[in-house]
C-alpha atoms as a PDB file:
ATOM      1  CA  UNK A   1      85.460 -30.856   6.724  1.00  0.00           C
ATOM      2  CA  UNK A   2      83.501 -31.555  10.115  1.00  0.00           C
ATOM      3  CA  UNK A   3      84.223 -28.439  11.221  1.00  0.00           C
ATOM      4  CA  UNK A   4      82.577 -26.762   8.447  1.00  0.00           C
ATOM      5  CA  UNK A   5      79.847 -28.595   9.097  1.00  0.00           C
ATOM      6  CA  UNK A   6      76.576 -26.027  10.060  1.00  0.00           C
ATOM      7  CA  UNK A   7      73.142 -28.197  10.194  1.00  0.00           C
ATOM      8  CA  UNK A   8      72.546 -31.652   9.825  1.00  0.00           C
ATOM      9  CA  UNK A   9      68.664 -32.088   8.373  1.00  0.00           C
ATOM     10  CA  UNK A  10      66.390 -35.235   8.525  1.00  0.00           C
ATOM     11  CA  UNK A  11      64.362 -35.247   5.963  1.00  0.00           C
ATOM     12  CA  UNK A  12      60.279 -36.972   6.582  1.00  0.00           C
ATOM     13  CA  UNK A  13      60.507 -38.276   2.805  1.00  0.00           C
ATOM     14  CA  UNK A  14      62.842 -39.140  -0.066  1.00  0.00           C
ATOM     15  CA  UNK A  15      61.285 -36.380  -2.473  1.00  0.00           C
ATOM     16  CA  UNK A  16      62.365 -33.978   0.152  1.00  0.00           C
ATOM     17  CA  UNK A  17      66.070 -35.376   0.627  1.00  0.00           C
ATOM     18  CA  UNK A  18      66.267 -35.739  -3.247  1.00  0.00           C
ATOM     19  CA  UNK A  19      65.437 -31.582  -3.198  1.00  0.00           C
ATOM     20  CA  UNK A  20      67.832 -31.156  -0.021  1.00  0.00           C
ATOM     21  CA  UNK A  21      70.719 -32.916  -2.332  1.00  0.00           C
ATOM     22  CA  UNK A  22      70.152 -30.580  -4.914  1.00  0.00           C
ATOM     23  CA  UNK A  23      71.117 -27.626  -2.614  1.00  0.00           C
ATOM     24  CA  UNK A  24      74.886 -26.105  -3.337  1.00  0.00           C
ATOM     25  CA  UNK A  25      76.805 -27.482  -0.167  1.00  0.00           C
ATOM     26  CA  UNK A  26      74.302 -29.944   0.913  1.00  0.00           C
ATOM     27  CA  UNK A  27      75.523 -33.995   1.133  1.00  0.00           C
ATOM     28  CA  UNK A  28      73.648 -36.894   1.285  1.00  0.00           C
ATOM     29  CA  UNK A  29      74.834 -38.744   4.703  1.00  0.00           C
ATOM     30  CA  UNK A  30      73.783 -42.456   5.947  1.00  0.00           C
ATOM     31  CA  UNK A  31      76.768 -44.249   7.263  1.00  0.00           C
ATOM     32  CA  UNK A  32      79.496 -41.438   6.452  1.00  0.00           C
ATOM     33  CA  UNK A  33      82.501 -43.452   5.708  1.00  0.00           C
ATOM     34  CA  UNK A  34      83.306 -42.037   2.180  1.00  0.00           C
ATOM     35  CA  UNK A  35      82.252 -38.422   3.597  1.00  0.00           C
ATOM     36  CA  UNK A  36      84.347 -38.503   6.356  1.00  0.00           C
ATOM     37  CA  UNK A  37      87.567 -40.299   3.815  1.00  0.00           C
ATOM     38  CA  UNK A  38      86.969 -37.947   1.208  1.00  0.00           C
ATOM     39  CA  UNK A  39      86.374 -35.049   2.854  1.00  0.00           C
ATOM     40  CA  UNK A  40      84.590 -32.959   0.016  1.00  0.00           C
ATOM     41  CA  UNK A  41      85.069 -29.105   0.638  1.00  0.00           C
ATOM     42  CA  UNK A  42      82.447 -26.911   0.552  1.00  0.00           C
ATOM     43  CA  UNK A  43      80.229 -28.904   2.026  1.00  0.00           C
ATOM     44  CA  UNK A  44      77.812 -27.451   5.242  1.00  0.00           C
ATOM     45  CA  UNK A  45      74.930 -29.338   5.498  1.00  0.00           C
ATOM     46  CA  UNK A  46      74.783 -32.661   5.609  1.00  0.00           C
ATOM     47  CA  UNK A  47      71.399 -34.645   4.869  1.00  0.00           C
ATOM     48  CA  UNK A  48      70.949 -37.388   7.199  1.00  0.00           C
ATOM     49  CA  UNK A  49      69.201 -40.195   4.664  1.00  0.00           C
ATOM     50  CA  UNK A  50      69.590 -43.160   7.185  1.00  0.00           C
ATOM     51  CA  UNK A  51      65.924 -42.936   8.408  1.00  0.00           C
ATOM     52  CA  UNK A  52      64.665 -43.459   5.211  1.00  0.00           C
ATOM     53  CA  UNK A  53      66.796 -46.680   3.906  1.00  0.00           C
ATOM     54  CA  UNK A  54      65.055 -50.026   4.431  1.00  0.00           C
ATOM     55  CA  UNK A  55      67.769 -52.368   5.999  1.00  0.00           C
ATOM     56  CA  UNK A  56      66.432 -55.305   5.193  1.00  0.00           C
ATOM     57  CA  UNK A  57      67.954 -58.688   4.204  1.00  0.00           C
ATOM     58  CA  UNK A  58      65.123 -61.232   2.544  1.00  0.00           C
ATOM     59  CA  UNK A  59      66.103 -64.500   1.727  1.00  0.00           C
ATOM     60  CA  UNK A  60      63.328 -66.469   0.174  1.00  0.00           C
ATOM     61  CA  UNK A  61      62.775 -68.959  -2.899  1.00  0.00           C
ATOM     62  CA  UNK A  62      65.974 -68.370  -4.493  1.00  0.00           C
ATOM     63  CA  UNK A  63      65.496 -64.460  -4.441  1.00  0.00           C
ATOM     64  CA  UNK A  64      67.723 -62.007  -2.363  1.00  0.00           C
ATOM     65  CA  UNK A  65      65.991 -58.342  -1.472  1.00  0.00           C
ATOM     66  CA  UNK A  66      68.117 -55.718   0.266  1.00  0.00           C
ATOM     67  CA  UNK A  67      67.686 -52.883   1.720  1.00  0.00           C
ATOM     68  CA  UNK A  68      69.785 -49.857   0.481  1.00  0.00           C
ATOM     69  CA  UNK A  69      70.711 -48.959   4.155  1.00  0.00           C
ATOM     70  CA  UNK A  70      72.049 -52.459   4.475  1.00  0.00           C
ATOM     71  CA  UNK A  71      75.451 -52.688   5.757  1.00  0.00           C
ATOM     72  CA  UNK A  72      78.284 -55.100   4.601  1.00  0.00           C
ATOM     73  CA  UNK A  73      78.424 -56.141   7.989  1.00  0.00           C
ATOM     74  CA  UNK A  74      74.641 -56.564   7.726  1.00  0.00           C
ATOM     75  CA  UNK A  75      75.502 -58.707   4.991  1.00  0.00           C
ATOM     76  CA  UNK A  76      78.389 -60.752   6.623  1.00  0.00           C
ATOM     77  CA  UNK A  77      76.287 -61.996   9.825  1.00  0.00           C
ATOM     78  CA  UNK A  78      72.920 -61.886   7.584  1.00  0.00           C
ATOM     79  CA  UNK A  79      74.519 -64.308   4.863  1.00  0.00           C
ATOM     80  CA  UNK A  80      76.853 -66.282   6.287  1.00  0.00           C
ATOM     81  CA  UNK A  81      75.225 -69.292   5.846  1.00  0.00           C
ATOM     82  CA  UNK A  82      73.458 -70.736   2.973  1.00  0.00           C
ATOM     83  CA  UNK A  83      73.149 -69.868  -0.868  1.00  0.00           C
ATOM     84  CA  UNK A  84      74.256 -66.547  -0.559  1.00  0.00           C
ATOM     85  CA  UNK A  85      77.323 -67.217   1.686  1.00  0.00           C
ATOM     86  CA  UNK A  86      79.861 -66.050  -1.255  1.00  0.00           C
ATOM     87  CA  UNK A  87      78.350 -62.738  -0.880  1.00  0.00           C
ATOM     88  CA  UNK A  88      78.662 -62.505   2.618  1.00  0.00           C
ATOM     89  CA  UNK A  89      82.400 -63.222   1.696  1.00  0.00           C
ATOM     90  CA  UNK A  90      82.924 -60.553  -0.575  1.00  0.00           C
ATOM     91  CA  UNK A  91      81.581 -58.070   1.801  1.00  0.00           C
ATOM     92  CA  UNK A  92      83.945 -59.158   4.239  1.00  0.00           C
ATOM     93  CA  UNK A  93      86.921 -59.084   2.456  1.00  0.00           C
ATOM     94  CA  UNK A  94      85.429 -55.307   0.462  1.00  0.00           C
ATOM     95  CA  UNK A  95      86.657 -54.461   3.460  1.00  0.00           C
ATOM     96  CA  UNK A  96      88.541 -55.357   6.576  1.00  0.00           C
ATOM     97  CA  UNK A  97      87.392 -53.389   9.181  1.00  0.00           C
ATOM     98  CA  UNK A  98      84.383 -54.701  11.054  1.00  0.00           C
ATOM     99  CA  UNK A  99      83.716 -50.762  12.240  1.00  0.00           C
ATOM    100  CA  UNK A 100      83.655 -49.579   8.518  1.00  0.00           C
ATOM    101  CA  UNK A 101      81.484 -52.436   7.600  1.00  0.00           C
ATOM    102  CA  UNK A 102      79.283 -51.430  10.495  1.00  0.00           C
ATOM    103  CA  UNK A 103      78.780 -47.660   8.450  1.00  0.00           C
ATOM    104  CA  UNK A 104      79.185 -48.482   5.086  1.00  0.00           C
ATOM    105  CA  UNK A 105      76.052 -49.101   3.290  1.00  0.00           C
ATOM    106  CA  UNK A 106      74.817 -51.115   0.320  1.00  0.00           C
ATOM    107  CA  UNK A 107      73.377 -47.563  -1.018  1.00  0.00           C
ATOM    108  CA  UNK A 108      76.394 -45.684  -0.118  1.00  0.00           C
ATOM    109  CA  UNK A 109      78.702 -48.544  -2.233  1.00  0.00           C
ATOM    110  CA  UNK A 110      76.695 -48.254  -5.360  1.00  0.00           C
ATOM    111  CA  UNK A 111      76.296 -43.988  -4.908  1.00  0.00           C
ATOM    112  CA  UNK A 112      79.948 -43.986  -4.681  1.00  0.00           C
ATOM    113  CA  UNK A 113      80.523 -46.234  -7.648  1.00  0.00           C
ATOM    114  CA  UNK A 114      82.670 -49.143  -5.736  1.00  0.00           C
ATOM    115  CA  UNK A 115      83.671 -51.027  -8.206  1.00  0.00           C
ATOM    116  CA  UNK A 116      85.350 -53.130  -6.108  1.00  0.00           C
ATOM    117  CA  UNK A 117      82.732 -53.740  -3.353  1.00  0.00           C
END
């Protein structure tokens, strides 16, 4: 698949990387993992999302906000301690290498339909 690969595109907004998507042979890209696994043919263009993601992890009053370009790993060292340390858990054993935890994002997992992340 890389070698297919022609342009990679930043967008400046998500209304543009939503229209990018749309585009026959165009992928949305942030951390890659599932791109680079699955290897989708076809594809030529891949539309580098990552600037756009918020990463952040806020912890306040009982209330969890994160970003969708959050990683699990983001999420292991974020988390660890305190209410939400079963979380950090999960994410940790979603997946057991630290490197792929280091790409794979919260809004990758839930675009990809993880059911078991």
């Amino acid at each position: 698949m890389w070698s297919e690969i022609e342009n990679v595109l930043t967008p400046a907004t998500p209304a543009e990387a939503q229209e990018l998507a749309r585009r026959e042979g165009y992928a949305l890209i942030a951390g890659g993992s599932y791109l680079a696994s699955r290897r989708p043919a076809g594809i030529h263009t891949l539309v580098n999302v990552a600037p756009l993601l918020g990463s952040e992890i806020e912890n306040g009053r009982g209330v969890l906000r994160l970003g969708a370009g959050t990683t699990l790993q983001g999420l292991v060292e974020g988390l660890q301690d305190g209410p939400w340390a079963e979380l950090a858990l999960c994410a940790r054993r979603s997946c057991s290498s630290k490197l792929l935890r280091n790409q794979r994002t919260l809004g990758g997992e839930v675009a990809w339909e993880r059911a078991d992340s």
